[in-house]
Protein backbone atom coordinates (compact mmCIF):
# COMPACT_ATOMS: atom_id res chain seq x y z
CA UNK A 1 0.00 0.00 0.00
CA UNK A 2 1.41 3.45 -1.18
CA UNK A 3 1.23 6.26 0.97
CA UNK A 4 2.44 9.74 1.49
CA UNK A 5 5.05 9.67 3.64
CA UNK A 6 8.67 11.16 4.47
CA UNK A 7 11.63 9.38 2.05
CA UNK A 8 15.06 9.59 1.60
CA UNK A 9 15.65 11.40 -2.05
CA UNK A 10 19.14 11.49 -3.92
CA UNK A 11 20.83 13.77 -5.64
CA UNK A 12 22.23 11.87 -8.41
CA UNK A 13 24.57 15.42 -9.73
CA UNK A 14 26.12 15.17 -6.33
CA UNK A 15 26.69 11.58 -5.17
CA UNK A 16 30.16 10.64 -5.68
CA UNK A 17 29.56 7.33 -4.76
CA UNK A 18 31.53 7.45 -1.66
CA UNK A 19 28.92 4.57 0.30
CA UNK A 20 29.07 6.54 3.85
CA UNK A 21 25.58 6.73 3.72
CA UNK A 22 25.07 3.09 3.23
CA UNK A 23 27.12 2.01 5.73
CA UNK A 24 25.15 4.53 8.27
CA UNK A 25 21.71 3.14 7.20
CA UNK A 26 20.56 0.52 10.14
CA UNK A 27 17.55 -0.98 7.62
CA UNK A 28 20.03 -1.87 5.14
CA UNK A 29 17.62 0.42 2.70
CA UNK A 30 20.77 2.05 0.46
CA UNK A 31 23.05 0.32 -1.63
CA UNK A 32 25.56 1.70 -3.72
CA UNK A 33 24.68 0.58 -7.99
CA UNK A 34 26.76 1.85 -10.70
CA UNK A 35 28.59 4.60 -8.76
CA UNK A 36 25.54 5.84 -7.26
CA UNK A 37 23.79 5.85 -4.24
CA UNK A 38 20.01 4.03 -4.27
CA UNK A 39 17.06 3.56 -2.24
CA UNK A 40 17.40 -0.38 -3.43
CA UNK A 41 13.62 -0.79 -1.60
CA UNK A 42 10.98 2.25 -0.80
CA UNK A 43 9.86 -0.24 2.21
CA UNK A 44 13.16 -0.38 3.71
CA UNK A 45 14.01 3.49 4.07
CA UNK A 46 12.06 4.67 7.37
CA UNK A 47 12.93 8.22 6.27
CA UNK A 48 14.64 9.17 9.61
CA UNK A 49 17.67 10.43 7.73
CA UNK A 50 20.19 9.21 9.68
CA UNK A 51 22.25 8.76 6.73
CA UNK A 52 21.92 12.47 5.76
CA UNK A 53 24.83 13.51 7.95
CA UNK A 54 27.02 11.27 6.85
CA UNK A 55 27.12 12.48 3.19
CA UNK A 56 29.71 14.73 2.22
CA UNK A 57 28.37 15.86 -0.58
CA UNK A 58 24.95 17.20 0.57
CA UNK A 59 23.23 15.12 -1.68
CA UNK A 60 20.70 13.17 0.34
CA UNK A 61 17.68 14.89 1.73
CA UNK A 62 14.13 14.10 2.94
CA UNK A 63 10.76 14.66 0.95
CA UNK A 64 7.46 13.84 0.88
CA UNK A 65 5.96 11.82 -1.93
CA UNK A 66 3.89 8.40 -2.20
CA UNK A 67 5.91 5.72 -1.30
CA UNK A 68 5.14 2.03 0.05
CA UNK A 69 4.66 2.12 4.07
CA UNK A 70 7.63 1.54 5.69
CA UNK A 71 7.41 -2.48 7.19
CA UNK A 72 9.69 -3.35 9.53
CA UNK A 73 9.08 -6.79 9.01
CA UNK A 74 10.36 -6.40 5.53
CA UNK A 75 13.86 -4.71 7.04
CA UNK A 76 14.19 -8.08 9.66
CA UNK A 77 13.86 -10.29 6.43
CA UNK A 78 15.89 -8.19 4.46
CA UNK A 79 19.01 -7.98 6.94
CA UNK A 80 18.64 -11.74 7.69
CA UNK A 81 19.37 -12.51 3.87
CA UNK A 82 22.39 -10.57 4.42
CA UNK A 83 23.39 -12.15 7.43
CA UNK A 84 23.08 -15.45 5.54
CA UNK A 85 24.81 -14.22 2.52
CA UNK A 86 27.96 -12.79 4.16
CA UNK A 87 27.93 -16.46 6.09
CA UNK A 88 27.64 -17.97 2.63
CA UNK A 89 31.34 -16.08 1.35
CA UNK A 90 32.99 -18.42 3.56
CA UNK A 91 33.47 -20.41 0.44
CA UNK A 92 35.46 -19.20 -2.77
CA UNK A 93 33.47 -19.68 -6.24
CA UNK A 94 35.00 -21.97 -8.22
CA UNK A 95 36.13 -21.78 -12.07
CA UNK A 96 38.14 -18.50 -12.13
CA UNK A 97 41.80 -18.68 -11.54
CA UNK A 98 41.99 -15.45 -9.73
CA UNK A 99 39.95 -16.60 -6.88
CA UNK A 100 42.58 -19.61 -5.94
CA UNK A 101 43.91 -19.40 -3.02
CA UNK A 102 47.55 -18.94 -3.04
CA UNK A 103 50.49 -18.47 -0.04
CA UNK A 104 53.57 -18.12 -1.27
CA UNK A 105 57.08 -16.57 0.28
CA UNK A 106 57.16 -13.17 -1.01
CA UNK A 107 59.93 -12.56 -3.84
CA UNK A 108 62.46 -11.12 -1.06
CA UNK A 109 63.29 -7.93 1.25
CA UNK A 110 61.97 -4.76 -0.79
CA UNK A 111 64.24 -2.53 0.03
CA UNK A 112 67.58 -2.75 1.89
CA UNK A 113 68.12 -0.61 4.89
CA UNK A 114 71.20 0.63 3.22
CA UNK A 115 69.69 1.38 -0.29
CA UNK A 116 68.03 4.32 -1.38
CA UNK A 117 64.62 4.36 -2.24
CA UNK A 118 65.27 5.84 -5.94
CA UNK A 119 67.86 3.12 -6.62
CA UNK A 120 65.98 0.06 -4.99
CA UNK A 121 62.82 1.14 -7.05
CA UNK A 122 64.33 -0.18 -10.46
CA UNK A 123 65.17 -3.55 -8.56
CA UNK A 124 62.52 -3.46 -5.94
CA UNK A 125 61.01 -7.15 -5.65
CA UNK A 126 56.73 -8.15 -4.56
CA UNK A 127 56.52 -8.33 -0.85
CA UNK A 128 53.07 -9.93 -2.15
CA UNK A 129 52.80 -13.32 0.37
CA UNK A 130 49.34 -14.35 -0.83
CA UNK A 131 46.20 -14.25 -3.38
CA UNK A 132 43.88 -13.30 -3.84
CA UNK A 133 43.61 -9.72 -2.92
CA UNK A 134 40.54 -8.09 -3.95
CA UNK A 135 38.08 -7.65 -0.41
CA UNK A 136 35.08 -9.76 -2.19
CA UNK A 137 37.37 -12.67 -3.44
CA UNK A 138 39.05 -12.95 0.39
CA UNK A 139 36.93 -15.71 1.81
CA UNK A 140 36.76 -14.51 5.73
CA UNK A 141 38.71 -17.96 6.53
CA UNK A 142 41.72 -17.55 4.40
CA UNK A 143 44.41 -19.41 5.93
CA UNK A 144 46.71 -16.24 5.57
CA UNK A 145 44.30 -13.99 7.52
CA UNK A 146 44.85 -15.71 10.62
CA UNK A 147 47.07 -13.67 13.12
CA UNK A 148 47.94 -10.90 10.26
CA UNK A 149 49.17 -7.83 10.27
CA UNK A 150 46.05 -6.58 8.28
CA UNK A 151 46.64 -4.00 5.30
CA UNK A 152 43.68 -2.12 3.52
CA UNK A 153 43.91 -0.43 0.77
CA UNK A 154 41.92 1.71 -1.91
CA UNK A 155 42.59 0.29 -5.14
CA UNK A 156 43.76 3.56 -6.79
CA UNK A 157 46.56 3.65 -4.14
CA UNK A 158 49.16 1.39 -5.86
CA UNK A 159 48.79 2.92 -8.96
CA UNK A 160 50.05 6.21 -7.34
CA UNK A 161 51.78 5.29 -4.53
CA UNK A 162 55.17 3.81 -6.13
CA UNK A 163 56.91 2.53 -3.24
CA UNK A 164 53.49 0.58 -1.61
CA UNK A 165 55.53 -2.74 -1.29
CA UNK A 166 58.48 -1.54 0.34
CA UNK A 167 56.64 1.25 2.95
CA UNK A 168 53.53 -0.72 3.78
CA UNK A 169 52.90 -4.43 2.09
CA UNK A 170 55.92 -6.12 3.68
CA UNK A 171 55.05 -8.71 6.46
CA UNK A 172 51.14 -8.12 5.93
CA UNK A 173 48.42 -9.49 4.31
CA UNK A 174 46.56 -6.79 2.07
CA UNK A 175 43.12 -6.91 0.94
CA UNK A 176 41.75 -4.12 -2.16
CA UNK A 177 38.57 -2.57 -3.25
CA UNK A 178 36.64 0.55 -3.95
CA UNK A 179 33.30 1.33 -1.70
CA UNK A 180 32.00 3.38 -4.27
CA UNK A 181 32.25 0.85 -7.34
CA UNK A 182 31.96 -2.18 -4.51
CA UNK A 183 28.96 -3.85 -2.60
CA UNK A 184 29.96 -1.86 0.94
CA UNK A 185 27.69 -3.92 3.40
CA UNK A 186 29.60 -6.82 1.74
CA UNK A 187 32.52 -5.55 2.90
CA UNK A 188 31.40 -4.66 6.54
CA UNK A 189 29.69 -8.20 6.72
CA UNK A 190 33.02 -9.70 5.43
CA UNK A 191 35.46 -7.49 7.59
CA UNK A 192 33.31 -8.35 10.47
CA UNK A 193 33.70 -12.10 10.15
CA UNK A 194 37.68 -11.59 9.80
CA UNK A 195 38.01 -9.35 12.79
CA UNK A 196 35.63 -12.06 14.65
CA UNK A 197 37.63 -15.34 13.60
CA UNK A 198 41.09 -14.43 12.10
CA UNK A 199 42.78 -12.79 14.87
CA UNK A 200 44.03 -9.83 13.10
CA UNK A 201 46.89 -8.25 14.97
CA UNK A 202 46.34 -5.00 13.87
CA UNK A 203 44.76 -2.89 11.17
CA UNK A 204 46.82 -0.26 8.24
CA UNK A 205 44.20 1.58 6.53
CA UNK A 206 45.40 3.00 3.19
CA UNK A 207 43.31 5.44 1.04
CA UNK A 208 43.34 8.07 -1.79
CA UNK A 209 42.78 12.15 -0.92
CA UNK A 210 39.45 11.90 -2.80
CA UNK A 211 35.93 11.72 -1.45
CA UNK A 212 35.33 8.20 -3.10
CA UNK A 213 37.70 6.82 -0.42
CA UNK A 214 36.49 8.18 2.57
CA UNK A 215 33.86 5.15 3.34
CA UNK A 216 36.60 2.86 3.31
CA UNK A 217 38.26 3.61 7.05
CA UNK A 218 34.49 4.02 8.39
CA UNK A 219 33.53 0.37 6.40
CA UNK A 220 36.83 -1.19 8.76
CA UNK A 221 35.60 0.42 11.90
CA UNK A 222 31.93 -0.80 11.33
CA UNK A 223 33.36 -4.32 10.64
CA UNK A 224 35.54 -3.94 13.85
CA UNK A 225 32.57 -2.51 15.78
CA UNK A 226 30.39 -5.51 14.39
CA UNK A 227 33.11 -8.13 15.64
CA UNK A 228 32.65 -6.40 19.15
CA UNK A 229 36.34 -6.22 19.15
CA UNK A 230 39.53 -4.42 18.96
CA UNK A 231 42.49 -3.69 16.85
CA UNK A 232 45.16 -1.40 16.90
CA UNK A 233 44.51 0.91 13.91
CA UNK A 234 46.52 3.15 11.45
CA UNK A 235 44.96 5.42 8.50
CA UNK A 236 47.16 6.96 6.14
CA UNK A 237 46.19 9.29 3.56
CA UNK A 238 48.07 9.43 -0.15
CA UNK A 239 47.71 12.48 -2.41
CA UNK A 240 46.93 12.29 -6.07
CA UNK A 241 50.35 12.76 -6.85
CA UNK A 242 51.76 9.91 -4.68
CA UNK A 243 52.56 11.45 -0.99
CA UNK A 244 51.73 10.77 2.46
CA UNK A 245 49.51 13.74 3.71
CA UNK A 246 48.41 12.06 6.60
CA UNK A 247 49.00 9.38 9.17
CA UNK A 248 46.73 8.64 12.09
């Protein structure tokens, strides 16, 4: 039954994508779809706006049109299936290559402590120990998740970050993804089963200086928060032009 009733309305001109909002939405009512916030379900959204504040792009308001009633019922169902589904990735799919899981001894030391960083860059060796490494082909029990030094990066970062390997791969197992292209309550449902089982040690967040990748460090600590536990945690912050503006 359609009523009138306050909704959540987008601004598709200002949405970047970024997924803060969906990650703030309780009734699982958001979803991120081809760059793009969306209301995936009128049912779903009680029109509360808690995400609003979360957007940094002022592009989420409340109106007042006919919409399906809000049913709670529909959210419990709705949640549930996501529950079940993130239980579900425990399991890789089978038939592609890429989702094989792989540990292997990294190629070698990156970088000597005795070589400078522009000369070990033309002979700089993978500190990569393990694949996969894209977030939604990590299955939450991968053997070389357990007791890692977690690192978690945006997947614009290597591309221009040049020395990743040899300042922040070595001796840690790295996962990549983009929230805004990515399904982002996949990745809190998936970081939350790591952080529960795994034993992560602790927990390197690396992103871009663009609004895109400011969901990811907030998509960690709701996986964290999830688990009901607690890792040490570092965010560092990379420039368009490849360097460090921030560490925290």
């Amino acid at each position: 039954m359609k009523v009138t009733r306050k909704i959540i309305q987008i601004d598709d001109e200002r949405c970047d994508g970024c997924g803060n909002c969906v990650i703030s939405c309780a009734e699982g009512a958001l979803k991120v779809i081809d760059g793009k916030a969306r209301v995936i379900s009128d049912n779903l959204c009680d029109g509360l706006g808690a995400c609003i504040g979360e957007c940094p792009q002022d592009a989420l308001h409340i109106i007042e049109r006919e919409a399906e009633e809000f049913d709670e019922e529909a959210v419990e169902k709705h949640l549930e299936a996501q529950e079940a589904g993130a239980e579900d990735k425990g399991t890789m799919p089978c038939g592609c290559p890429s989702t094989q899981i792989q540990s292997f001894a990294p190629a070698g030391n990156c970088q000597s402590a005795n070589v400078p960083r522009a000369q070990a860059a033309g002979s700089a060796q993978s500190a990569l120990g393990h694949w996969p490494v894209q977030i939604r082909l990590i299955p939450p029990n991968a053997p070389f998740l357990k007791g890692a030094d977690l690192l978690v990066v945006a997947d614009c970062v290597p591309v221009a970050f040049p020395t990743l390997h040899q300042d922040f791969l070595d001796g840690k197992a790295v996962m990549v993804g983009c929230p805004k292209f990515d399904d982002v309550q996949d990745y809190i449902d998936r970081f939350a089963e790591i952080f529960k089982n795994a034993g992560i040690k602790s927990v390197t967040t690396v992103v871009m200086d663009v609004p895109c990748c400011s969901g990811l460090p907030t998509i960690v600590k709701k996986g964290m928060e999830k688990a009901g536990v607690q890792v040490p945690a570092k965010q560092v912050t990379i420039g368009t032009r490849g360097e460090i503006l921030e560490t925290r």
